[in-house]
C-alpha atoms as a PDB file:
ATOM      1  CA  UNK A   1    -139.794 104.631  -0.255  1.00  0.00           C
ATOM      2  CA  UNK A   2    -140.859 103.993   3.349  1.00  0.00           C
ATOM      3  CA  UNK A   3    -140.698 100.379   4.421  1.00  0.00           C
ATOM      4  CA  UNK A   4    -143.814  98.199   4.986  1.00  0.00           C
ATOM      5  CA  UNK A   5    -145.195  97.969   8.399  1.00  0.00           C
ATOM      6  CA  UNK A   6    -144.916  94.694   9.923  1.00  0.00           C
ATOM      7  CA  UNK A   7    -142.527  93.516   6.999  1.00  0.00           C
ATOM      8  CA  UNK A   8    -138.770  92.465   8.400  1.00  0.00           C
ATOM      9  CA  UNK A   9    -136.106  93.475   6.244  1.00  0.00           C
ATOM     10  CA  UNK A  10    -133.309  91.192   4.926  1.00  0.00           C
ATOM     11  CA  UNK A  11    -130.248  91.853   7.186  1.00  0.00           C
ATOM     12  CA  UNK A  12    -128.165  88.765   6.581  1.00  0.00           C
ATOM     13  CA  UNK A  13    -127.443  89.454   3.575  1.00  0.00           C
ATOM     14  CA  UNK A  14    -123.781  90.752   3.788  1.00  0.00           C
ATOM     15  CA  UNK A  15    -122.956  94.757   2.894  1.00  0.00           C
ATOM     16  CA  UNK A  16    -120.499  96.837   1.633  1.00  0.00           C
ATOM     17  CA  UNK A  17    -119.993 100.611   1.541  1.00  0.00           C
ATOM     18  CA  UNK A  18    -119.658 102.623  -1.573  1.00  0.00           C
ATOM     19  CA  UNK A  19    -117.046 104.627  -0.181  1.00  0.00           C
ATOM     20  CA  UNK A  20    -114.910 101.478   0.378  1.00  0.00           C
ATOM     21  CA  UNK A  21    -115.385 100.214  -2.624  1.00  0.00           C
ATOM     22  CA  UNK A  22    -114.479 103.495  -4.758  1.00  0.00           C
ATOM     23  CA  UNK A  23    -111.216 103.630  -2.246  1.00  0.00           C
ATOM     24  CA  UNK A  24    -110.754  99.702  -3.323  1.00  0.00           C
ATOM     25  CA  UNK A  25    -111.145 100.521  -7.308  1.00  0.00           C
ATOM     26  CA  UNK A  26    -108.711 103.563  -6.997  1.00  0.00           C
ATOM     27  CA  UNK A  27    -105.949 101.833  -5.487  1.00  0.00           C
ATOM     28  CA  UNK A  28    -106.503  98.597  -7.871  1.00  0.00           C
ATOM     29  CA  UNK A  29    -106.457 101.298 -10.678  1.00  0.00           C
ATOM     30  CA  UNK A  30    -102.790 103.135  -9.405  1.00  0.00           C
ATOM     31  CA  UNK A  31    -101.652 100.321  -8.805  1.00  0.00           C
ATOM     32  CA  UNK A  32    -101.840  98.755 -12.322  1.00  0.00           C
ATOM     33  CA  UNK A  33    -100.379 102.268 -13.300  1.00  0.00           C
ATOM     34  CA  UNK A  34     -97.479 101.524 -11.463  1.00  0.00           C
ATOM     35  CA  UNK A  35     -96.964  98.513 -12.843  1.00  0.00           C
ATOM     36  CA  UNK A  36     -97.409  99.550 -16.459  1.00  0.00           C
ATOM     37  CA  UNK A  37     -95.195 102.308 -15.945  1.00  0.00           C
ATOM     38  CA  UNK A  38     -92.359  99.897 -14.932  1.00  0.00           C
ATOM     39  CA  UNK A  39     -93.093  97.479 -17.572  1.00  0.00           C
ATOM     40  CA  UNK A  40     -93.231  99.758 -20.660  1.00  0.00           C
ATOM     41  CA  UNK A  41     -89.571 101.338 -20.028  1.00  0.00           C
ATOM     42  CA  UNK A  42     -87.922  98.991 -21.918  1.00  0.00           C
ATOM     43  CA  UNK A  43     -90.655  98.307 -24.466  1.00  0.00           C
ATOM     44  CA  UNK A  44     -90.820  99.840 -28.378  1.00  0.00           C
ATOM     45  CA  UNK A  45     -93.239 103.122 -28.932  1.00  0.00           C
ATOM     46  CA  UNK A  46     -95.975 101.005 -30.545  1.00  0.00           C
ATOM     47  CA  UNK A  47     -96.350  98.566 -27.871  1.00  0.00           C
ATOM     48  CA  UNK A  48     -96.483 100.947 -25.140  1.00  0.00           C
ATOM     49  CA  UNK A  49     -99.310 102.468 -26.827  1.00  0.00           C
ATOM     50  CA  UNK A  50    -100.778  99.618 -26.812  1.00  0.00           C
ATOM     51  CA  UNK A  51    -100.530  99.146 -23.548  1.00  0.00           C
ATOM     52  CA  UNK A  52    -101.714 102.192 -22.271  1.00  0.00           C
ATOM     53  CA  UNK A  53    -104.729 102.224 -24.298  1.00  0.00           C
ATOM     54  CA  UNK A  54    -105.826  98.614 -22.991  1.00  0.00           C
ATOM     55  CA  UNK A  55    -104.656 100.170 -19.345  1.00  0.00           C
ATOM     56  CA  UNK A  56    -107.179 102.883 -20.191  1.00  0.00           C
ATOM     57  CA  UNK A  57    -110.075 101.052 -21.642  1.00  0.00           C
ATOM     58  CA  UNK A  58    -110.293  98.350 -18.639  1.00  0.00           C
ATOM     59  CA  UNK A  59    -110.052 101.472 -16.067  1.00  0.00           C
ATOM     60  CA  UNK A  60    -112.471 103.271 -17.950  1.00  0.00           C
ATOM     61  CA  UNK A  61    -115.034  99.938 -17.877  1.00  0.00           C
ATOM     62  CA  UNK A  62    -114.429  99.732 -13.882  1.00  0.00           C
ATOM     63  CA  UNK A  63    -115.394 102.990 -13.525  1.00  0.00           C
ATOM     64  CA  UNK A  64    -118.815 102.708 -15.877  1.00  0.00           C
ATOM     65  CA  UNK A  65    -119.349  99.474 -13.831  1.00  0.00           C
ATOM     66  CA  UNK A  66    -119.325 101.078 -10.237  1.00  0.00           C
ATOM     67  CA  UNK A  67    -121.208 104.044 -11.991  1.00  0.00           C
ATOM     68  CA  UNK A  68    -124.031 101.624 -13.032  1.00  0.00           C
ATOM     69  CA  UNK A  69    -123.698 100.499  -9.457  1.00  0.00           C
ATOM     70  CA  UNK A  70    -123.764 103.588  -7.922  1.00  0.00           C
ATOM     71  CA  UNK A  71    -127.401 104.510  -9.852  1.00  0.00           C
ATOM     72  CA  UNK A  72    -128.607 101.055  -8.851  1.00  0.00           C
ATOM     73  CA  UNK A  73    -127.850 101.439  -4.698  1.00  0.00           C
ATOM     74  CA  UNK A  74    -131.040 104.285  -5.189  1.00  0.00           C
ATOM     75  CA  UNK A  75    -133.328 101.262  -5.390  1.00  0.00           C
ATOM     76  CA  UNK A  76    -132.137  99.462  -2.628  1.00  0.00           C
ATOM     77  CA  UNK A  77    -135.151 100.687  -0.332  1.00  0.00           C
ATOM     78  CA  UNK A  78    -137.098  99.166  -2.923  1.00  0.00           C
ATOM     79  CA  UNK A  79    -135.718  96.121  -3.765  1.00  0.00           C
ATOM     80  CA  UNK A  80    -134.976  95.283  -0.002  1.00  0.00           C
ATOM     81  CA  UNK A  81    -138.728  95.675   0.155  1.00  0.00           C
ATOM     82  CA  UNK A  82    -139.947  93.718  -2.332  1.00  0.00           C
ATOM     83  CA  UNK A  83    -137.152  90.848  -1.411  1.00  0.00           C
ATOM     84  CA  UNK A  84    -138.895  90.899   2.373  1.00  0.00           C
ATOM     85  CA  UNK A  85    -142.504  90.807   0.720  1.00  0.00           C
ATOM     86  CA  UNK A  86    -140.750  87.553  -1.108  1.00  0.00           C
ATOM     87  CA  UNK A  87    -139.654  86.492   2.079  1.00  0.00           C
ATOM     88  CA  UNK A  88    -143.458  86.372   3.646  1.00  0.00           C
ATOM     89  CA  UNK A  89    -144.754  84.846   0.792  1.00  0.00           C
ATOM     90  CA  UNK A  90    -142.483  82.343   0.964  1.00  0.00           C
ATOM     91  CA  UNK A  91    -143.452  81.630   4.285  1.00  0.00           C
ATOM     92  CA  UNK A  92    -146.967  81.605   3.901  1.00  0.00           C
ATOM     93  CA  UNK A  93    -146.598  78.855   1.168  1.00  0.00           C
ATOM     94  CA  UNK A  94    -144.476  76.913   3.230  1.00  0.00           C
ATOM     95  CA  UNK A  95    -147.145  76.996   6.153  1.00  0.00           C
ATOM     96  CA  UNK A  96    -149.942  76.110   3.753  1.00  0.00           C
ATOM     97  CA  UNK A  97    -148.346  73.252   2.376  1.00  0.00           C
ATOM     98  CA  UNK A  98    -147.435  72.377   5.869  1.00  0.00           C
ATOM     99  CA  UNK A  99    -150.879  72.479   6.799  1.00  0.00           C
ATOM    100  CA  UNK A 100    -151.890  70.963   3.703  1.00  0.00           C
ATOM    101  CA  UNK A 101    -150.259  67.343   4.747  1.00  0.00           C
ATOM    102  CA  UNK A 102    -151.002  67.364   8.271  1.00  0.00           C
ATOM    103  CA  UNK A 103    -154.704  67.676   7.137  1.00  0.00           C
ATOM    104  CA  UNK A 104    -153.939  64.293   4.533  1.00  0.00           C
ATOM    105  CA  UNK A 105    -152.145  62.219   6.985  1.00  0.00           C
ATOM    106  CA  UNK A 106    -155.224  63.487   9.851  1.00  0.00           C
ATOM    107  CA  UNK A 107    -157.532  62.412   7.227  1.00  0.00           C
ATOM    108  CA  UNK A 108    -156.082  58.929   6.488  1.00  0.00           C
ATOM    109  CA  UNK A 109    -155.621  58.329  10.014  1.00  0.00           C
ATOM    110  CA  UNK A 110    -159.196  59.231  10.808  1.00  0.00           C
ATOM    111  CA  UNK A 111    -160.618  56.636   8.256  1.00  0.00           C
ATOM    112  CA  UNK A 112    -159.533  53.668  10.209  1.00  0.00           C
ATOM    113  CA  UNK A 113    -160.603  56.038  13.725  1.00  0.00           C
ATOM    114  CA  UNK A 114    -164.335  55.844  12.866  1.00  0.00           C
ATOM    115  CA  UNK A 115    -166.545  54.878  15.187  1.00  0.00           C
ATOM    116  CA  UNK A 116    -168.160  51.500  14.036  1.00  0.00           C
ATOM    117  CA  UNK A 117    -172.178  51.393  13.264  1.00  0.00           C
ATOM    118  CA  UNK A 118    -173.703  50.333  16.526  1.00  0.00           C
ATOM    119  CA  UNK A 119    -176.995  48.043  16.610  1.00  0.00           C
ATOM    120  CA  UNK A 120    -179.028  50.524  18.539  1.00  0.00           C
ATOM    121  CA  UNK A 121    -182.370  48.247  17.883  1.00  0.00           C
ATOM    122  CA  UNK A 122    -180.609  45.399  18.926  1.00  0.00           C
ATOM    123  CA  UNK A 123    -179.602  47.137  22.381  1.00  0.00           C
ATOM    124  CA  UNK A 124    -182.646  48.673  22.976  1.00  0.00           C
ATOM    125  CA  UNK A 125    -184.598  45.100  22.489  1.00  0.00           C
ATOM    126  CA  UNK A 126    -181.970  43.321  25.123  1.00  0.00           C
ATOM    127  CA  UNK A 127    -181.866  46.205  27.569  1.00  0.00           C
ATOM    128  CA  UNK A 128    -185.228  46.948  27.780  1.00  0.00           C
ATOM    129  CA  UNK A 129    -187.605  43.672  27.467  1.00  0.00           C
ATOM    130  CA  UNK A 130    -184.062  41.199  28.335  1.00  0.00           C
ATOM    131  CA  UNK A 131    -185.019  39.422  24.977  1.00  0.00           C
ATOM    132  CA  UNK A 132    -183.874  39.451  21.250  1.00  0.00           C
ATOM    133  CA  UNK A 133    -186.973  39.131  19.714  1.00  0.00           C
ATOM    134  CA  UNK A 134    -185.324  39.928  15.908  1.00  0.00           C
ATOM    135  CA  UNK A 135    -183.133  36.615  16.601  1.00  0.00           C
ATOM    136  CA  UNK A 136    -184.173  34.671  13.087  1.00  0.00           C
ATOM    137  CA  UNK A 137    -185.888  31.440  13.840  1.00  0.00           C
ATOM    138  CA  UNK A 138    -183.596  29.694  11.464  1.00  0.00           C
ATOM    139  CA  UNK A 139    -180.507  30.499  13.305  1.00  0.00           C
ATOM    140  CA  UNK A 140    -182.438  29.688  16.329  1.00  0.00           C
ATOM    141  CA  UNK A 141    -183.293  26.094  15.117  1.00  0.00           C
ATOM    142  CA  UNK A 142    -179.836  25.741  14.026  1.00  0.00           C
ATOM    143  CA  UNK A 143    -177.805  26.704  16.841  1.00  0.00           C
ATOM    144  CA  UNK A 144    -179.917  26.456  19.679  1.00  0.00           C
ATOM    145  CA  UNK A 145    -180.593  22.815  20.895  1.00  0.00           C
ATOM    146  CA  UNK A 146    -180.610  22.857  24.360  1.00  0.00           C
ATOM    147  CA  UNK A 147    -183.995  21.363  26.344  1.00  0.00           C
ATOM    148  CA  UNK A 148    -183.034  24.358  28.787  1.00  0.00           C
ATOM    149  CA  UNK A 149    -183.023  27.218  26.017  1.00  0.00           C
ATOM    150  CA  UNK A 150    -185.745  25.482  23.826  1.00  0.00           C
ATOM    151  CA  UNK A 151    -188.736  24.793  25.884  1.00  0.00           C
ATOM    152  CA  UNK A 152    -190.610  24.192  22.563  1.00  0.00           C
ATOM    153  CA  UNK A 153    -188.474  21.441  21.299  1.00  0.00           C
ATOM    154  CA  UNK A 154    -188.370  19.321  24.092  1.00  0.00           C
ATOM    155  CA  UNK A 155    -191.640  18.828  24.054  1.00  0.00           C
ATOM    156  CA  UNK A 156    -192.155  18.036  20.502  1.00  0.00           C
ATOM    157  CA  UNK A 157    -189.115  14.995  21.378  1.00  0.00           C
ATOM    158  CA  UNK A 158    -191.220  14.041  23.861  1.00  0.00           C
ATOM    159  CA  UNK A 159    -194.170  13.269  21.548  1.00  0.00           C
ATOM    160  CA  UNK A 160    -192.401  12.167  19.439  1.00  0.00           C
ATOM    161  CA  UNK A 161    -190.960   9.648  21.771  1.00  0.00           C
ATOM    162  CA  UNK A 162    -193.907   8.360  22.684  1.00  0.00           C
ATOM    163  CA  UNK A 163    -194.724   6.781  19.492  1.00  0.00           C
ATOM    164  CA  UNK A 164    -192.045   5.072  18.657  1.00  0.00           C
ATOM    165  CA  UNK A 165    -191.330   1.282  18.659  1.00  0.00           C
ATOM    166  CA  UNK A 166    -188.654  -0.117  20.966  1.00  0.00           C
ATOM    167  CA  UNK A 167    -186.353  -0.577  17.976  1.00  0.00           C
ATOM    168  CA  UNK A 168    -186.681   2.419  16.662  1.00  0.00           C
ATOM    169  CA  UNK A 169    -185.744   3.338  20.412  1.00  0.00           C
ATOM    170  CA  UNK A 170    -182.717   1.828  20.472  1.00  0.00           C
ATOM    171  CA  UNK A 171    -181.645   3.270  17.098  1.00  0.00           C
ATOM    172  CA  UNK A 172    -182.303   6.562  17.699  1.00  0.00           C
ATOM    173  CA  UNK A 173    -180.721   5.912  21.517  1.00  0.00           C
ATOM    174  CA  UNK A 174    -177.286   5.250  19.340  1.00  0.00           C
ATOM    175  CA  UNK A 175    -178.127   8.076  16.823  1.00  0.00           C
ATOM    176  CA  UNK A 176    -178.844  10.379  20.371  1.00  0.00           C
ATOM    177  CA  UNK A 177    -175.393   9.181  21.722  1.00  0.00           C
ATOM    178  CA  UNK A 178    -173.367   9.794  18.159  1.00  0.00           C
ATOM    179  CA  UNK A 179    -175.076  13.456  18.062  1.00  0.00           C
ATOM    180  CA  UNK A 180    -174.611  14.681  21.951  1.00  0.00           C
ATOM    181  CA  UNK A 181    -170.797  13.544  21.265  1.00  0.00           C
ATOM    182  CA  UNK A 182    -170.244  15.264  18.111  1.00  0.00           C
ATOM    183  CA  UNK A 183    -172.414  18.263  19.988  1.00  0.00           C
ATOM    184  CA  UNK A 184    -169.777  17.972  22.260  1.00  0.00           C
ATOM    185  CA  UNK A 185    -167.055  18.192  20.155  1.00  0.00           C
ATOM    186  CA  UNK A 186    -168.240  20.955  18.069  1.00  0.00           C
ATOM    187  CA  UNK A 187    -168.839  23.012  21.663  1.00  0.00           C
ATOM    188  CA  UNK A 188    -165.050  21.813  22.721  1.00  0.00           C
ATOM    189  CA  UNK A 189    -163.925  23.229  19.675  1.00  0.00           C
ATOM    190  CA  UNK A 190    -166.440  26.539  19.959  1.00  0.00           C
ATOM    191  CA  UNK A 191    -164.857  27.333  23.367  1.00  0.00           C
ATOM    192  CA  UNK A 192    -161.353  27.325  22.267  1.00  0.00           C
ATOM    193  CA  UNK A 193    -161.980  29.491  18.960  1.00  0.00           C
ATOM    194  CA  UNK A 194    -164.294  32.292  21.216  1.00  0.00           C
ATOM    195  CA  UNK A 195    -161.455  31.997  23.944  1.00  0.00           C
ATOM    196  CA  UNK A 196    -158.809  32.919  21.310  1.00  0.00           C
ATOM    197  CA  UNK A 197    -161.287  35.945  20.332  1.00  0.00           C
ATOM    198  CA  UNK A 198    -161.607  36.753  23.833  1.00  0.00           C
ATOM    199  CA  UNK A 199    -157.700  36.869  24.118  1.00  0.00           C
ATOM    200  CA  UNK A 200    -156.765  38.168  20.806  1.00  0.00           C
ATOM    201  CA  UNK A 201    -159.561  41.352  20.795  1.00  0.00           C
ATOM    202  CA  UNK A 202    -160.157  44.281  22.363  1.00  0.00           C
ATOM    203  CA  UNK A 203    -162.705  44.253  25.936  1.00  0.00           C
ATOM    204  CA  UNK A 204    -163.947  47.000  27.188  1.00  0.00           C
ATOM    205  CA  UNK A 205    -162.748  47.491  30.351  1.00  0.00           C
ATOM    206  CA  UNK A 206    -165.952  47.882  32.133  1.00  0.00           C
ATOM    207  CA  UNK A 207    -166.742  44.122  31.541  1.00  0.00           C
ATOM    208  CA  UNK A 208    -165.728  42.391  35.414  1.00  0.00           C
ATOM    209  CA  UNK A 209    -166.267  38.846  33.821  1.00  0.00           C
ATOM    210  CA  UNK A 210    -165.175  37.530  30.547  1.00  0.00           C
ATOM    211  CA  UNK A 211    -164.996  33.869  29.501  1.00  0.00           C
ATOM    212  CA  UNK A 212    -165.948  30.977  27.296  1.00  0.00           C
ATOM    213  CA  UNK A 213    -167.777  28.105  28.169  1.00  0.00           C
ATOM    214  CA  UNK A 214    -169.833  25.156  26.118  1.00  0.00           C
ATOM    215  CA  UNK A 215    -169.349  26.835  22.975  1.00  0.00           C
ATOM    216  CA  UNK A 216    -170.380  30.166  23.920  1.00  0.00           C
ATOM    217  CA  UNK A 217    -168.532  33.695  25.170  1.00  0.00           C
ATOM    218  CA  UNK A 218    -170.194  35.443  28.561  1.00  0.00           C
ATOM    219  CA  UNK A 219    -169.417  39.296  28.857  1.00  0.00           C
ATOM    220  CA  UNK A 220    -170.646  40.617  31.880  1.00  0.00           C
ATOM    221  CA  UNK A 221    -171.176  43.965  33.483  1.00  0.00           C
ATOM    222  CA  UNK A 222    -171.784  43.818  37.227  1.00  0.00           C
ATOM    223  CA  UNK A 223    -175.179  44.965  38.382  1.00  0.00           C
ATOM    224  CA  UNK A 224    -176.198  45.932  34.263  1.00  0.00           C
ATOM    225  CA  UNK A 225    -176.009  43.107  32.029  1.00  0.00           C
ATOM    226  CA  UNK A 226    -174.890  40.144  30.354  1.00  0.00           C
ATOM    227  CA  UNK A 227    -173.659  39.251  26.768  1.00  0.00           C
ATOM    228  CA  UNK A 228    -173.943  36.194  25.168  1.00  0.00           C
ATOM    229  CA  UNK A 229    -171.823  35.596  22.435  1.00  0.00           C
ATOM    230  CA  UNK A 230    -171.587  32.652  19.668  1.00  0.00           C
ATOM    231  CA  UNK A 231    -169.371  31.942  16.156  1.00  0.00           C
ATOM    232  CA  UNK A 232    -171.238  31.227  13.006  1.00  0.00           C
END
């Protein structure tokens, strides 16, 4: 049988010729008939029958055995072919599972790789008109309080202000002070915690100009824009 075509054969495993081992067998063989002829000299008729019958029997099974062998060697072709075909397979599995994990651990490492959902509207809004208009007017209430950012505010205080008495003035003066100092706490204590963010996270670095100031981060991008950034 011819061998298959691209198919190595097995050459490391080691080999023996037939010839040497026939010479090997006949010389084992004499030479346990020299030594049986020696020992039986001396020994009674029965027991060097004996002997020569169980010198006869194992030399007779040596000889079946490297017969048997000698019918089996005109399969080698065959068998060395089917032990390389063995030999691919076993590589192919190997690669496949090898495959097969890199492909898991790629997997797992791609799940915390993904790109996060980006706020396209969001962008769009800022970028384009320089407003948020989708900024709740809750959040807006609560958080933003400054005459400077609230236009609409100050001038319902101011109406307000108008109509009350002058102790009401002076109690609300006190309740003004109390608030503007615990507003000033509260942004104190803003700055620090968006300053640790700031520190602690990852920036881009195509922002030139990152800091915190009265309770609020500033990302900036020369020449493109600016982010404003607050904790809730």
């Amino acid at each position: 049988m011819q061998n298959l075509e691209g198919v190595p054969l097995l050459t490391a495993t080691p080999t023996i010729k037939l010839s040497h081992l026939l010479h090997l067998l006949l010389e084992k063989t004499y030479n346990s008939l020299l030594t049986l002829t020696e020992s039986v000299q001396h020994q009674p008729e029965s027991e060097r029958k004996r002997n020569l019958v169980q010198y006869a029997n194992t030399s007779r099974q040596s000889f079946i055995r490297f017969y048997v062998l000698l019918k089996w060697s005109a399969q080698i072709p065959d068998i060395n072919s089917c032990r390389s075909v063995l030999k691919v397979l076993g590589e192919q599995v190997d690669s496949f599972q090898f495959s097969a994990d890199r492909l898991y651990h790629l997997h797992q490492r791609i799940k915390s790789n993904r790109a996060p959902p980006y706020d396209f509207h969001t962008a769009i809004d800022v970028l384009t008109t320089g407003t948020y208009i989708r900024f709740p007017s809750c959040v807006r209430r609560a958080v933003i309080s400054d005459p400077e950012l609230d236009g609409f505010g100050q001038t319902k205080r101011r109406k307000e202000k108008n109509l009350l008495t002058f102790e009401d003035e002076e109690k609300n003066s006190e309740s003004e002070n109390e608030r503007e100092r615990e507003l000033k706490e509260a942004k104190e204590t803003l700055t620090h915690r968006i300053s640790l963010k700031l520190f602690s996270s990852y920036v881009p670095p195509q922002f030139s100009s990152v800091y915190a100031y009265a309770g609020r981060g500033y990302c900036t991008v020369d020449d493109e824009f600016e982010v404003v950034l607050n904790l809730f």
